[in-house]
C-alpha atoms as a PDB file:
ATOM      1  CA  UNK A   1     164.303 109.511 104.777  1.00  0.00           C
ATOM      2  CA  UNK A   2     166.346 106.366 104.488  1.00  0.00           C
ATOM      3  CA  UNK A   3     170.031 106.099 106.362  1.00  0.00           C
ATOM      4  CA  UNK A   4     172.291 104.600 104.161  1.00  0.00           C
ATOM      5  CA  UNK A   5     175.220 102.499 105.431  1.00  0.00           C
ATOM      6  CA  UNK A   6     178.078 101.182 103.260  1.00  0.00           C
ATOM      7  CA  UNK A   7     179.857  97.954 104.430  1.00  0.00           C
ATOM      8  CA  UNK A   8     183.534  96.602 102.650  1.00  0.00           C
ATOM      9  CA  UNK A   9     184.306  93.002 103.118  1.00  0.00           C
ATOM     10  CA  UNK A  10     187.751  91.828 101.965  1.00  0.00           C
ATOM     11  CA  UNK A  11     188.971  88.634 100.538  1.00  0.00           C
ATOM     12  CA  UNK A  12     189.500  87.228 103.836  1.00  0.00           C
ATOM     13  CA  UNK A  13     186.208  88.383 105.401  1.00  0.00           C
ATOM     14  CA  UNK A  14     184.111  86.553 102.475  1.00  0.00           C
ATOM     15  CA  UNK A  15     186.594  83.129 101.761  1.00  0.00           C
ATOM     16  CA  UNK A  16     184.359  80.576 101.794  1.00  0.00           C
ATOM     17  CA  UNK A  17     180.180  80.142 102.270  1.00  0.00           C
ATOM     18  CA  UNK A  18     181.019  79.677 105.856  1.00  0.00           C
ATOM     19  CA  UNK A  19     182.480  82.816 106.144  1.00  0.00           C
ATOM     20  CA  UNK A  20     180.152  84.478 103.887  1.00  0.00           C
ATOM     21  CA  UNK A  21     177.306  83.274 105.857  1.00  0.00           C
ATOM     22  CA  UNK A  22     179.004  85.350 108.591  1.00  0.00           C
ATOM     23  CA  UNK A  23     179.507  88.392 106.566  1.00  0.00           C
ATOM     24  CA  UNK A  24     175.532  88.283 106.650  1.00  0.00           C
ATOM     25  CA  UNK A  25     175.222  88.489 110.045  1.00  0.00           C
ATOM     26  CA  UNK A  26     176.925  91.968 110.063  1.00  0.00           C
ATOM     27  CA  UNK A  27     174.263  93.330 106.746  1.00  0.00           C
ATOM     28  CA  UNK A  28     171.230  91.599 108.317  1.00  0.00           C
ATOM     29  CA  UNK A  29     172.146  93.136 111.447  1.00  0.00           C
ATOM     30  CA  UNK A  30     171.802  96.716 110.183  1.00  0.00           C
ATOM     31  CA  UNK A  31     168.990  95.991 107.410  1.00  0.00           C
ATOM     32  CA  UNK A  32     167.420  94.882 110.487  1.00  0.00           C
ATOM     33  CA  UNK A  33     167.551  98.687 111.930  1.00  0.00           C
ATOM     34  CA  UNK A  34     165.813  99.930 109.140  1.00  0.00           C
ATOM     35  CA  UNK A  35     168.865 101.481 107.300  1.00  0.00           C
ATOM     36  CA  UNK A  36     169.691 100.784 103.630  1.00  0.00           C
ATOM     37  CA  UNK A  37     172.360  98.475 103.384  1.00  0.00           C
ATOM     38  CA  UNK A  38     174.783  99.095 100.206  1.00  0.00           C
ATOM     39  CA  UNK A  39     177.824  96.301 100.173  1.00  0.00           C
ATOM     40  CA  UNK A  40     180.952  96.153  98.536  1.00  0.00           C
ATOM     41  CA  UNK A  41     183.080  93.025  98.157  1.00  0.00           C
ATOM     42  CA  UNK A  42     186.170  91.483  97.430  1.00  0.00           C
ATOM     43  CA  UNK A  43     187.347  88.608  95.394  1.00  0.00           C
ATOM     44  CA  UNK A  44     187.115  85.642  97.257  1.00  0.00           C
ATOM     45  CA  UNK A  45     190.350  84.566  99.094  1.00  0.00           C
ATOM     46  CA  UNK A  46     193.248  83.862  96.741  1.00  0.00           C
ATOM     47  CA  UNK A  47     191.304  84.110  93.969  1.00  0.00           C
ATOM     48  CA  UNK A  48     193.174  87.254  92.003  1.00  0.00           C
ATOM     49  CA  UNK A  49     196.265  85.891  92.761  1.00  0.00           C
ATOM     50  CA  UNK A  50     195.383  82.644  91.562  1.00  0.00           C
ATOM     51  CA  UNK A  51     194.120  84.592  87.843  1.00  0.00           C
ATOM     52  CA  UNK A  52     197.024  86.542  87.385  1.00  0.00           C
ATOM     53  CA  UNK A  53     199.167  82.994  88.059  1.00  0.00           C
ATOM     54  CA  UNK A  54     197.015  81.615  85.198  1.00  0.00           C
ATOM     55  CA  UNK A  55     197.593  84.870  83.165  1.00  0.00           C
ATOM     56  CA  UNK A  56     201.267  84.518  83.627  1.00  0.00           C
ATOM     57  CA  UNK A  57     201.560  80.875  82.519  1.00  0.00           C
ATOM     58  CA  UNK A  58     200.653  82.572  79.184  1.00  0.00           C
ATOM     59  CA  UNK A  59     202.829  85.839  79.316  1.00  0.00           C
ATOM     60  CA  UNK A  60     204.692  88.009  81.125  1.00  0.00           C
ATOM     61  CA  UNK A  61     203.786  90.886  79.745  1.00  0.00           C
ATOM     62  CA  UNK A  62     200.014  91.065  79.557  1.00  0.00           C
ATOM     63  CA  UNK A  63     197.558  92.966  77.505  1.00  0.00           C
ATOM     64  CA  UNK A  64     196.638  95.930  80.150  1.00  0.00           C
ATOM     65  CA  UNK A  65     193.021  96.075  78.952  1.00  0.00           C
ATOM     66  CA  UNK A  66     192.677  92.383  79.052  1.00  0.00           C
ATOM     67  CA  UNK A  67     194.286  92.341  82.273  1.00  0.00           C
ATOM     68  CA  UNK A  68     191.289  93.928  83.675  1.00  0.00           C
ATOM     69  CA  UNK A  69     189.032  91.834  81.628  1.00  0.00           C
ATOM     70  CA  UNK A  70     190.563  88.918  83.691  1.00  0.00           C
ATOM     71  CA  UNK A  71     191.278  89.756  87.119  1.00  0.00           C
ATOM     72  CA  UNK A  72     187.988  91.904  87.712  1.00  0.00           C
ATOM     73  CA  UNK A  73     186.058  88.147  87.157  1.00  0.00           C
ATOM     74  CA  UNK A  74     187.018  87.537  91.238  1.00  0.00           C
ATOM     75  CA  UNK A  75     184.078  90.003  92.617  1.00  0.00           C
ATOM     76  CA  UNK A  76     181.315  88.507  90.344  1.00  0.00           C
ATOM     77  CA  UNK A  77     181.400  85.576  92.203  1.00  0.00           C
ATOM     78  CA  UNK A  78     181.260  86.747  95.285  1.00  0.00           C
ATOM     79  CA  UNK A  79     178.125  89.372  94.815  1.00  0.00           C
ATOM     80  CA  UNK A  80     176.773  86.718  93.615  1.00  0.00           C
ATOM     81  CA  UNK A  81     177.167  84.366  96.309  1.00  0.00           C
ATOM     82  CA  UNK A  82     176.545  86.641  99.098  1.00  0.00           C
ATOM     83  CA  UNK A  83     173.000  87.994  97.309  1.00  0.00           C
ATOM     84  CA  UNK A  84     172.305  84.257  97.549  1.00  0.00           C
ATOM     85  CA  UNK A  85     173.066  83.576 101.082  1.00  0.00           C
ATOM     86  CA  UNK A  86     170.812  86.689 101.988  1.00  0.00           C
ATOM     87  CA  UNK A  87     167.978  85.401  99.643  1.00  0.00           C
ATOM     88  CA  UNK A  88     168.074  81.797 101.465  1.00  0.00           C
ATOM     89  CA  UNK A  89     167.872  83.485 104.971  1.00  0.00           C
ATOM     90  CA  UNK A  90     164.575  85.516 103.542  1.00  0.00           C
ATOM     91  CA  UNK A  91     166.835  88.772 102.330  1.00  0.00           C
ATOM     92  CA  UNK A  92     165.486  90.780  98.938  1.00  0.00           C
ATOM     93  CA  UNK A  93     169.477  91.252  97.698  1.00  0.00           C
ATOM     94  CA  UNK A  94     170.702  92.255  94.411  1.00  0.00           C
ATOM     95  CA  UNK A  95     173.814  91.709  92.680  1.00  0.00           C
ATOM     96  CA  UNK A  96     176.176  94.601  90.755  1.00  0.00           C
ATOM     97  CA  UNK A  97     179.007  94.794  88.872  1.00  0.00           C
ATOM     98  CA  UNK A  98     181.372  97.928  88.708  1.00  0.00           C
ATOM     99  CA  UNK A  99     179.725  98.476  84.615  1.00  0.00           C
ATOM    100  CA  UNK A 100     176.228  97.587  86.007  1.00  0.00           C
ATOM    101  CA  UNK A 101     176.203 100.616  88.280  1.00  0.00           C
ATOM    102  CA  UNK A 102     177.480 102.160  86.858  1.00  0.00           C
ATOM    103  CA  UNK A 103     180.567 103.076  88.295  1.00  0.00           C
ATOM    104  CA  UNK A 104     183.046 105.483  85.942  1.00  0.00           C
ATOM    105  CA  UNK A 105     186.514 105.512  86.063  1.00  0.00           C
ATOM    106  CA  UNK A 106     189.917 106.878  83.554  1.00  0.00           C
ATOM    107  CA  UNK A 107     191.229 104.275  80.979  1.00  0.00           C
ATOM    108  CA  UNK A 108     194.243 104.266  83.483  1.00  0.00           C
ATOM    109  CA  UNK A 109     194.232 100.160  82.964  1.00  0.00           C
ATOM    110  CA  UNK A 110     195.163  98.365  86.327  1.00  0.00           C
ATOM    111  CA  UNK A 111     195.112 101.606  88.194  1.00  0.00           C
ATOM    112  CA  UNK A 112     192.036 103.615  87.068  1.00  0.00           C
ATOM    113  CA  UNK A 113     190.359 106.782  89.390  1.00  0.00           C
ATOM    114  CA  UNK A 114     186.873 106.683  90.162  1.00  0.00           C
ATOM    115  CA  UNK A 115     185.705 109.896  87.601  1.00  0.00           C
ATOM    116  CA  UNK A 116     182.009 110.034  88.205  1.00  0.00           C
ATOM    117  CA  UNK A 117     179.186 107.237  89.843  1.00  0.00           C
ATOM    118  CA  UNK A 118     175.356 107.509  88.733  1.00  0.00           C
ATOM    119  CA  UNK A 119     173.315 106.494  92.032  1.00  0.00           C
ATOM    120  CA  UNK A 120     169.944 106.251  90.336  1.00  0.00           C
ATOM    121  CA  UNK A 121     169.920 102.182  89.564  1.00  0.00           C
ATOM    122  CA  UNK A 122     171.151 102.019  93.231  1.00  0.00           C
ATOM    123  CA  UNK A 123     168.710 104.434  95.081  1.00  0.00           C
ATOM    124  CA  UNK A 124     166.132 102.975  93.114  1.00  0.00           C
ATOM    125  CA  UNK A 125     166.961  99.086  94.569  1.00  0.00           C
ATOM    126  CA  UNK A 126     167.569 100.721  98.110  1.00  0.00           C
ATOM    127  CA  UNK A 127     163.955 102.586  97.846  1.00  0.00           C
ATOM    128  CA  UNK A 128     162.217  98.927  97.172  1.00  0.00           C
ATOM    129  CA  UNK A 129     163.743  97.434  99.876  1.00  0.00           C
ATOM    130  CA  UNK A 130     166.378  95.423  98.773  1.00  0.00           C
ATOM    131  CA  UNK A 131     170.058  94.956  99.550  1.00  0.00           C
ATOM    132  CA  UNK A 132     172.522  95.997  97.238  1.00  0.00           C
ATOM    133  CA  UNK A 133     175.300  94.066  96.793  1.00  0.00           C
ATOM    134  CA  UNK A 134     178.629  95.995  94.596  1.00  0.00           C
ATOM    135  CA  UNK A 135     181.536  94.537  93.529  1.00  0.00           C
ATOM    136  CA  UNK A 136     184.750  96.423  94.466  1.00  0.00           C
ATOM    137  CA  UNK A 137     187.937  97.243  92.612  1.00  0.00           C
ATOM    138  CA  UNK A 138     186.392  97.869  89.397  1.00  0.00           C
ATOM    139  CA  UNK A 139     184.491 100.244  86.982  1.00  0.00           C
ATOM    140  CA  UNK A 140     184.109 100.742  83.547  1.00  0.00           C
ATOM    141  CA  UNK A 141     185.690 103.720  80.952  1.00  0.00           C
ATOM    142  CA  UNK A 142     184.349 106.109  78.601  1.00  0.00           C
ATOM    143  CA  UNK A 143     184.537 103.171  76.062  1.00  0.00           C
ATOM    144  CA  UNK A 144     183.178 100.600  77.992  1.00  0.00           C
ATOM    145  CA  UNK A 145     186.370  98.769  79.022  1.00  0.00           C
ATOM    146  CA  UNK A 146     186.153  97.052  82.208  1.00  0.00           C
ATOM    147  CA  UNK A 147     188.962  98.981  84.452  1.00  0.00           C
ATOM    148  CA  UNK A 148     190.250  97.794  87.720  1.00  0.00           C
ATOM    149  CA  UNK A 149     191.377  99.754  90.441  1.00  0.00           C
ATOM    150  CA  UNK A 150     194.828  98.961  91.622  1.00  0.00           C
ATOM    151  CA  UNK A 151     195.427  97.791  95.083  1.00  0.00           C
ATOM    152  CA  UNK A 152     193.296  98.078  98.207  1.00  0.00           C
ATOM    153  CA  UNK A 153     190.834  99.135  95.075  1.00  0.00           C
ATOM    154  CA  UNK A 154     187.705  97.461  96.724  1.00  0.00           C
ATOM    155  CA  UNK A 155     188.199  99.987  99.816  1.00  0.00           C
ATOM    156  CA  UNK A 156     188.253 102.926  97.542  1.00  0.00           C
ATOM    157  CA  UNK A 157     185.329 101.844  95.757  1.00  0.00           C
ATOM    158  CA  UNK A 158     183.480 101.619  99.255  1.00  0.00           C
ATOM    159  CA  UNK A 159     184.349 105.304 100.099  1.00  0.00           C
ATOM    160  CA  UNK A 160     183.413 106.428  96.506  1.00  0.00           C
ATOM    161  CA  UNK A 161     180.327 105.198  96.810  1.00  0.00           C
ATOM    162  CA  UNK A 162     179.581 106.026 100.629  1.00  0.00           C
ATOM    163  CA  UNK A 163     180.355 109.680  99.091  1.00  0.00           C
ATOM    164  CA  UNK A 164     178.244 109.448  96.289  1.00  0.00           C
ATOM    165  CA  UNK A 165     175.205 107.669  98.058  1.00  0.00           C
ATOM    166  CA  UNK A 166     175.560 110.519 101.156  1.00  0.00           C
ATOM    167  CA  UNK A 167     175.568 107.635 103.255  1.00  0.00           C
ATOM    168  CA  UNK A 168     175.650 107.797 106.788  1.00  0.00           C
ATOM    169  CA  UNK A 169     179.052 105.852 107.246  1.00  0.00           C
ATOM    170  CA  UNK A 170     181.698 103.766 105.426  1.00  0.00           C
ATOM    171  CA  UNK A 171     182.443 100.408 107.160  1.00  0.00           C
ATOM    172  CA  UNK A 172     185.892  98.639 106.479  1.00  0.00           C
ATOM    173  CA  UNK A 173     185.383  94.690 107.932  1.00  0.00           C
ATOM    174  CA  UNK A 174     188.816  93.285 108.304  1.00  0.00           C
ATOM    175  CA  UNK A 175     190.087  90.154 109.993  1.00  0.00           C
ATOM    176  CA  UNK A 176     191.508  92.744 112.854  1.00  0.00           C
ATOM    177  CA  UNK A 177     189.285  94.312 115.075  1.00  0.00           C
ATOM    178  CA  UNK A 178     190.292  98.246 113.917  1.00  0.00           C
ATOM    179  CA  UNK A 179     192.975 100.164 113.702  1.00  0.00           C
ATOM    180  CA  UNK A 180     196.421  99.247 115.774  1.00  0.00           C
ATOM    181  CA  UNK A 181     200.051 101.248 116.095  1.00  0.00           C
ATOM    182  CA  UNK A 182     201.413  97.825 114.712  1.00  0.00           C
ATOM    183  CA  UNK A 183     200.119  94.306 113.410  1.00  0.00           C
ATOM    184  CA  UNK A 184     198.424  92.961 116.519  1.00  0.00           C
ATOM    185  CA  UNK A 185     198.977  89.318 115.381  1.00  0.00           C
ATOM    186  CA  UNK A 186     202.841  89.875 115.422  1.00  0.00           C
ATOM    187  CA  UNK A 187     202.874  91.570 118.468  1.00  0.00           C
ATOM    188  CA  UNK A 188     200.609  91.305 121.201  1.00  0.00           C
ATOM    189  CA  UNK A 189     201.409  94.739 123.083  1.00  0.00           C
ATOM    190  CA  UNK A 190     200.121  96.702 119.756  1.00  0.00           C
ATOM    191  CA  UNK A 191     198.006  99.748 120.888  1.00  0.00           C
ATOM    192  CA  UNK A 192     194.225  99.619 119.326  1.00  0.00           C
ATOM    193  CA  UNK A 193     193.334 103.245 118.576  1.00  0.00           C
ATOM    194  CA  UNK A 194     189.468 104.039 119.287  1.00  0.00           C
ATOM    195  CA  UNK A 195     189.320 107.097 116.723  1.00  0.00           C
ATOM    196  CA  UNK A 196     192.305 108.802 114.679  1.00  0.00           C
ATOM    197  CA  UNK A 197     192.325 111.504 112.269  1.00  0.00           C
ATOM    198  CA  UNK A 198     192.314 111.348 108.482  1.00  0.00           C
ATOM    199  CA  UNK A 199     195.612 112.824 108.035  1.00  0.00           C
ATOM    200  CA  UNK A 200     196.989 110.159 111.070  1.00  0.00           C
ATOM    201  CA  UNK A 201     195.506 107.611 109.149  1.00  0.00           C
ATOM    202  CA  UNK A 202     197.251 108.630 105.987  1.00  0.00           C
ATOM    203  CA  UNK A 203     200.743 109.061 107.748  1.00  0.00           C
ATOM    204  CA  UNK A 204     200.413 105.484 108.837  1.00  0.00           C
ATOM    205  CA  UNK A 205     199.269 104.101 105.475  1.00  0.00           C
ATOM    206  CA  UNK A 206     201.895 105.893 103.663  1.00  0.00           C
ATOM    207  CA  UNK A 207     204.259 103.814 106.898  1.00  0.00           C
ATOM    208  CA  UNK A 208     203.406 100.892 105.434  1.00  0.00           C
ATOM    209  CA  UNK A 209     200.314  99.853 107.980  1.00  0.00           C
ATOM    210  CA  UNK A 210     198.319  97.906 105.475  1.00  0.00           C
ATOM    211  CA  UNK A 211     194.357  98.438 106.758  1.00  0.00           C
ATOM    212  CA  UNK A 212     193.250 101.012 104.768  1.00  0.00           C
ATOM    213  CA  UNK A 213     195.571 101.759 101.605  1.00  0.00           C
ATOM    214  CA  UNK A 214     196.478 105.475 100.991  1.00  0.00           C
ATOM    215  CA  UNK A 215     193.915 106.022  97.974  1.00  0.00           C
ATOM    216  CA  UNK A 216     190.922 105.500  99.680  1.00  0.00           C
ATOM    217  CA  UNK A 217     191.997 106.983 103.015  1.00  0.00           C
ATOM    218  CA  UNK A 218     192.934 110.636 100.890  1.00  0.00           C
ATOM    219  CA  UNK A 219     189.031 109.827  99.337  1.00  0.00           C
ATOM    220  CA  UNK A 220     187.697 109.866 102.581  1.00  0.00           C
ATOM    221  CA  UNK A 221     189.398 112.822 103.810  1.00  0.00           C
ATOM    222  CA  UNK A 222     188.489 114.881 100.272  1.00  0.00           C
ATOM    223  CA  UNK A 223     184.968 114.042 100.663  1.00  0.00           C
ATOM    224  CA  UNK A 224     184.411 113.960 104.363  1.00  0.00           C
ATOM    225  CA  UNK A 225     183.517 109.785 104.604  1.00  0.00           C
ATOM    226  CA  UNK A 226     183.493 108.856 107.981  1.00  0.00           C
ATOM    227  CA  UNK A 227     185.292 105.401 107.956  1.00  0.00           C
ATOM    228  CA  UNK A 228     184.761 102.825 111.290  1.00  0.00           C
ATOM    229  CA  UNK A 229     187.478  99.960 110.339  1.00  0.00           C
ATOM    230  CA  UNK A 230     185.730  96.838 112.428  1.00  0.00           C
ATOM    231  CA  UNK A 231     186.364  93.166 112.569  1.00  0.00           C
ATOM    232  CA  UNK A 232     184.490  90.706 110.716  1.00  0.00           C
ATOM    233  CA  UNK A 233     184.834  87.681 113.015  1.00  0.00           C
ATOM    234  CA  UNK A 234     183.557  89.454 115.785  1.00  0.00           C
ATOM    235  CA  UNK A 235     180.222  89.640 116.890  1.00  0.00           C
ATOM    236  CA  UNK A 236     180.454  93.107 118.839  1.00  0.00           C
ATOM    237  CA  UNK A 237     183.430  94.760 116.806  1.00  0.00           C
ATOM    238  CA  UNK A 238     183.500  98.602 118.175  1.00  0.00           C
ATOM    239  CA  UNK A 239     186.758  98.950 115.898  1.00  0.00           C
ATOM    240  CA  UNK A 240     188.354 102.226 115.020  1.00  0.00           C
ATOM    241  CA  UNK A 241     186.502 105.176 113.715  1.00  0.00           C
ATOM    242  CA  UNK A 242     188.607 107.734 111.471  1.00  0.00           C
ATOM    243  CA  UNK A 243     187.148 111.077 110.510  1.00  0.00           C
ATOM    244  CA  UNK A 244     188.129 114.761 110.586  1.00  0.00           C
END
């Protein structure tokens, strides 16, 4: 029976090749263990930001549905850059998008829920081998609109699917090595925590402490996702784990 791990890169984590070359080492590294590797990625960088700039050089009040249209574009470049870098290293990868799964959401335009995911297009890459490579913060409706999913969206499509899949663990790579009591790059005497309950982890979201957004942390607690928030940039990232 296969172990399935999900792993979430952010924006940050996959910026340029460079970095997304690194964001291999972290797959390869549990491929390598003989577990089925499911990914989930952001947009690169600045790269939503920079659409809706575009958008709003041509309105201020968008089009909701076509709002989605636009900003979901970010991800398909990336899953399909990083099934590229793990094809050049000797990697069978395969690229997804959120209507490709597919993943099911509400017509709740720029905020949709996750309704429903069908696993058999996925289970049936994982079974052959491959590595399969999803792109985050979006799904599709009952009417095939593309829908996004709001803020932090990419992290709550990693828990969704960890849920779905039964996988073994969700893990959140950030550009901070886990979980802290306050931004460790603004203050140095921050306190890392090494495990913390969902419903901590939820307080401190709702505080305002911006590594796992409070959608995808109330996810995880409803369906029982254990969550290990690593770093990306390190080699040996222990990170935090947060579960029951």
């Amino acid at each position: 029976i296969m172990e399935i791990i999900v792993q979430k890169f952010g924006g940050s984590s996959v910026a340029n090749t460079d970095k997304l070359f690194n964001v291999c080492k972290h797959i390869t590294k549990e491929k390598n263990k003989g577990n089925s590797v499911v990914v989930v990625v952001s947009a690169q960088g600045d790269t939503t930001d920079d659409l809706i700039k575009e958008e709003n050089e041509i309105t201020e009040k968008p089009n909701k549905r076509e709002h989605d249209v636009l900003v979901s574009v970010g991800e398909q470049i990336t899953i399909a850059k990083l099934a590229m870098c793990l094809q050049k290293q000797g990697y069978e990868a395969v690229s997804m998008l959120g209507w490709q799964v597919p993943i099911i959401t509400d017509s709740n335009f720029g905020d949709a829920n996750i309704t429903k995911i069908k696993t058999g297009k996925i289970l049936k890459e994982l079974k052959t081998g491959k590595i399969v490579i999803i792109a985050g913060f979006q799904g599709i409706d009952s009417n095939s609109n593309i829908t996004t999913l709001g803020r932090g969206g990419s992290d709550t499509t990693a828990i969704a699917l960890a849920s779905a899949l039964k996988a073994k663990k969700c893990e959140i790579f950030t550009d901070v090595d886990g979980v802290y009591s306050e931004d460790p790059n603004k203050n140095e005497n921050a306190t890392k925590f090494d495990k913390l309950t969902y419903d901590k982890m939820l307080e401190m979201a709702n505080n305002g402490a911006k590594v796992l957004h409070n959608k995808c942390v109330k996810l995880a607690k409803e369906k029982q996702v254990k969550i290990i928030v690593k770093s990306t940039f390190l080699e040996e990232s222990v990170g935090t784990v947060v579960e029951k």
